[in-house]
C-alpha atoms as a PDB file:
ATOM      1  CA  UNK A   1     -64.960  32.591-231.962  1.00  0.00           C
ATOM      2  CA  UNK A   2     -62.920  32.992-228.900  1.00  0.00           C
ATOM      3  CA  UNK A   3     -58.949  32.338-228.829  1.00  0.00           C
ATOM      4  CA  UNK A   4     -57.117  31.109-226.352  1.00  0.00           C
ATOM      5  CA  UNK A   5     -53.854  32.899-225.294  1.00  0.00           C
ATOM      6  CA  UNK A   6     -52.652  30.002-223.080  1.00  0.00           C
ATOM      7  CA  UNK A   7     -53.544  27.322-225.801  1.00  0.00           C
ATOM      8  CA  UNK A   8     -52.141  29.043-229.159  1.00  0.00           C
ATOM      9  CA  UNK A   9     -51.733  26.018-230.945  1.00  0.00           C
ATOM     10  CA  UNK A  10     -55.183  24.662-230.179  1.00  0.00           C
ATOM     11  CA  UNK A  11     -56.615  27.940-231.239  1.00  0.00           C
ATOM     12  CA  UNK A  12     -55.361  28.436-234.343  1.00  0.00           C
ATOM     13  CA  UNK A  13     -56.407  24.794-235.464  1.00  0.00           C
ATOM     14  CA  UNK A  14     -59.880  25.507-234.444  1.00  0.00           C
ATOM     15  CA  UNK A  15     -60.030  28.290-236.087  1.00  0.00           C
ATOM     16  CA  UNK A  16     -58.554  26.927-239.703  1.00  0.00           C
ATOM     17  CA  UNK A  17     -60.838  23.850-238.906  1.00  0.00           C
ATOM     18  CA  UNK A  18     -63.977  25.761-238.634  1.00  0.00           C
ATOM     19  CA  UNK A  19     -63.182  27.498-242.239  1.00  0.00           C
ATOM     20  CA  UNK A  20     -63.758  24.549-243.867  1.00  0.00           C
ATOM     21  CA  UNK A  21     -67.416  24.926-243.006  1.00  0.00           C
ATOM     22  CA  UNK A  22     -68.217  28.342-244.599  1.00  0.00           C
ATOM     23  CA  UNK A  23     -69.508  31.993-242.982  1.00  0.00           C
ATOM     24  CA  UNK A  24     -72.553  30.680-241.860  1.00  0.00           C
ATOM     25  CA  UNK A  25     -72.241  27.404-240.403  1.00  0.00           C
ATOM     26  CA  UNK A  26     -71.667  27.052-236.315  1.00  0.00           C
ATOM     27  CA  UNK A  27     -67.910  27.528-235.585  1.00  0.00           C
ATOM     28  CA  UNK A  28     -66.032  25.356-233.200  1.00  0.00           C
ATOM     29  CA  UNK A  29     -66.000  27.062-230.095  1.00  0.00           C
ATOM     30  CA  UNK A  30     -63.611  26.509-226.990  1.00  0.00           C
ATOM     31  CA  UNK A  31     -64.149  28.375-223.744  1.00  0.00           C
ATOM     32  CA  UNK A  32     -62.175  28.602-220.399  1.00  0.00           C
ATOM     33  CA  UNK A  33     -63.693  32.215-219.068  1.00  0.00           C
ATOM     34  CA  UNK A  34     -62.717  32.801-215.754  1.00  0.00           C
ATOM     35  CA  UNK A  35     -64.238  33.665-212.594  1.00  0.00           C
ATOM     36  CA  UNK A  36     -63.180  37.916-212.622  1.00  0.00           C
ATOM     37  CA  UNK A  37     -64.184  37.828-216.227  1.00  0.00           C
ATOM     38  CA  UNK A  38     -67.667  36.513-215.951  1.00  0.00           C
ATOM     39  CA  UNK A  39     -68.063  38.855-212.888  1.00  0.00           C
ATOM     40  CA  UNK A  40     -66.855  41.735-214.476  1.00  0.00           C
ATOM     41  CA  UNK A  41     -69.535  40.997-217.456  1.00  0.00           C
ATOM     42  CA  UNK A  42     -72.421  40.138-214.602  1.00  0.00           C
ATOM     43  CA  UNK A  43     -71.328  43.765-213.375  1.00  0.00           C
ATOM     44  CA  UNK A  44     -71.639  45.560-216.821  1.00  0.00           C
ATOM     45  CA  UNK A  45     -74.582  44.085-217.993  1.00  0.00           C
ATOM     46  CA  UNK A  46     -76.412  44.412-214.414  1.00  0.00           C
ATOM     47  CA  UNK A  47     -75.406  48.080-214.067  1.00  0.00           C
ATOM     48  CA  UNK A  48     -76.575  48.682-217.967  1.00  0.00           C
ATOM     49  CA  UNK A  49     -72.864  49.469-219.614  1.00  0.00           C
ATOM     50  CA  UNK A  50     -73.385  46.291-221.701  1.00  0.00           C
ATOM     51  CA  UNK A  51     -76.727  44.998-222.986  1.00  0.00           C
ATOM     52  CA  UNK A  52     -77.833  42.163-225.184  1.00  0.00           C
ATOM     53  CA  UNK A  53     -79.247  42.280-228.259  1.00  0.00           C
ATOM     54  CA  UNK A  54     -82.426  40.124-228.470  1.00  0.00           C
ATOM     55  CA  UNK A  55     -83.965  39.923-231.709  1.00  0.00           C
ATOM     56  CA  UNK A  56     -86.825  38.032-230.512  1.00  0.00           C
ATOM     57  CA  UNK A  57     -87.653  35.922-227.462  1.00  0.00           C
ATOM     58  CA  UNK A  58     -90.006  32.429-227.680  1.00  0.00           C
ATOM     59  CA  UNK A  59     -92.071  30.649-224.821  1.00  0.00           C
ATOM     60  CA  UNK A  60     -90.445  27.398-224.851  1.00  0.00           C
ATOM     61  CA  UNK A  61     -93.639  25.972-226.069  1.00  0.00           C
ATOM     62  CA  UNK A  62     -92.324  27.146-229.311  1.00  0.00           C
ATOM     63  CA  UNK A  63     -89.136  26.114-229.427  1.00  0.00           C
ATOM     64  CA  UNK A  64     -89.416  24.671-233.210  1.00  0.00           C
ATOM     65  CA  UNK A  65     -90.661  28.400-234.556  1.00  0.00           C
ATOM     66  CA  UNK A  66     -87.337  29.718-232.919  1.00  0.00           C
ATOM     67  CA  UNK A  67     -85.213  27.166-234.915  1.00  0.00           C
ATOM     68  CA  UNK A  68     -86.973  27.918-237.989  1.00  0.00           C
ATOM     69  CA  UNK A  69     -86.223  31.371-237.638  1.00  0.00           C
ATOM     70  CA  UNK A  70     -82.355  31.046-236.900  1.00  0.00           C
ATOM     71  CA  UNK A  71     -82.467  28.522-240.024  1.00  0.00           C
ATOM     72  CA  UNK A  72     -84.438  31.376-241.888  1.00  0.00           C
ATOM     73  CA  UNK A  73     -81.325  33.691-241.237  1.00  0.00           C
ATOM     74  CA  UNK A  74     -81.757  37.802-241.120  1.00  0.00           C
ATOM     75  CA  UNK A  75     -81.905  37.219-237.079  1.00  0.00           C
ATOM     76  CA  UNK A  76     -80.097  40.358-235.590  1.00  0.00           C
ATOM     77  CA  UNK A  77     -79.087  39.884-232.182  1.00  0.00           C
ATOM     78  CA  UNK A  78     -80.304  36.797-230.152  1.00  0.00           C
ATOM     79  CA  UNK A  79     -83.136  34.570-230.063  1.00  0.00           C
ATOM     80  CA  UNK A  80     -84.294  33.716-225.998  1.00  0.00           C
ATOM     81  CA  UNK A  81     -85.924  30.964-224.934  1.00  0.00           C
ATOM     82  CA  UNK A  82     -87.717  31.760-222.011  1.00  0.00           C
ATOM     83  CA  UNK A  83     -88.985  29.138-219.423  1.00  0.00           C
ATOM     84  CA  UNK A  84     -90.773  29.244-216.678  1.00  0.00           C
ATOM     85  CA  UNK A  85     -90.195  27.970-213.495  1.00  0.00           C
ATOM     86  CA  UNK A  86     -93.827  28.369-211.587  1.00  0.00           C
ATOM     87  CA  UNK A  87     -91.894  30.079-208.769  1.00  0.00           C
ATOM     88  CA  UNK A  88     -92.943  33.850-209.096  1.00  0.00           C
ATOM     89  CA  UNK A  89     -89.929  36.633-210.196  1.00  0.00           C
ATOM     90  CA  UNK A  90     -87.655  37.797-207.139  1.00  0.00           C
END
């Protein structure tokens, strides 16, 4: 859930709106991230500060077995999707 500073109003009714769906439904979600932000992120993550939890990662071949387990629930961390291009890694 992210909240906007410059849109308080807008925030807070997304949040309260998204309540009426329970803990474990999707939330709404409204995003405006800004250029410095996202690069400071890229920079963390690339220099190993931040990392991602992946609970498990799916060819996307099996896309429906990585649905069933997010609708299974107990996933800790992210499911990936990985797809591949045919060009080989740089």
């Amino acid at each position: 859930m992210s909240f906007d500073i410059d849109h308080i109003t807008a925030s807070l009714g997304y949040v309260l709106a998204s309540t009426v769906h329970g803990r474990r439904r999707v939330r709404f979600f409204r995003g405006d991230p800004h250029r410095e932000l996202l690069a400071e992120l890229t920079r963390l993550t690339d220099n190993g500060t931040l990392r991602p939890v992946v609970d498990r990662a799916f060819p996307l071949a099996d896309i429906a077995q990585a649905h069933r387990a997010l609708e299974a629930g107990g996933v800790r961390g992210k499911i990936v999707v990985t797809i591949r291009t045919g060009r080989p890694a740089e």
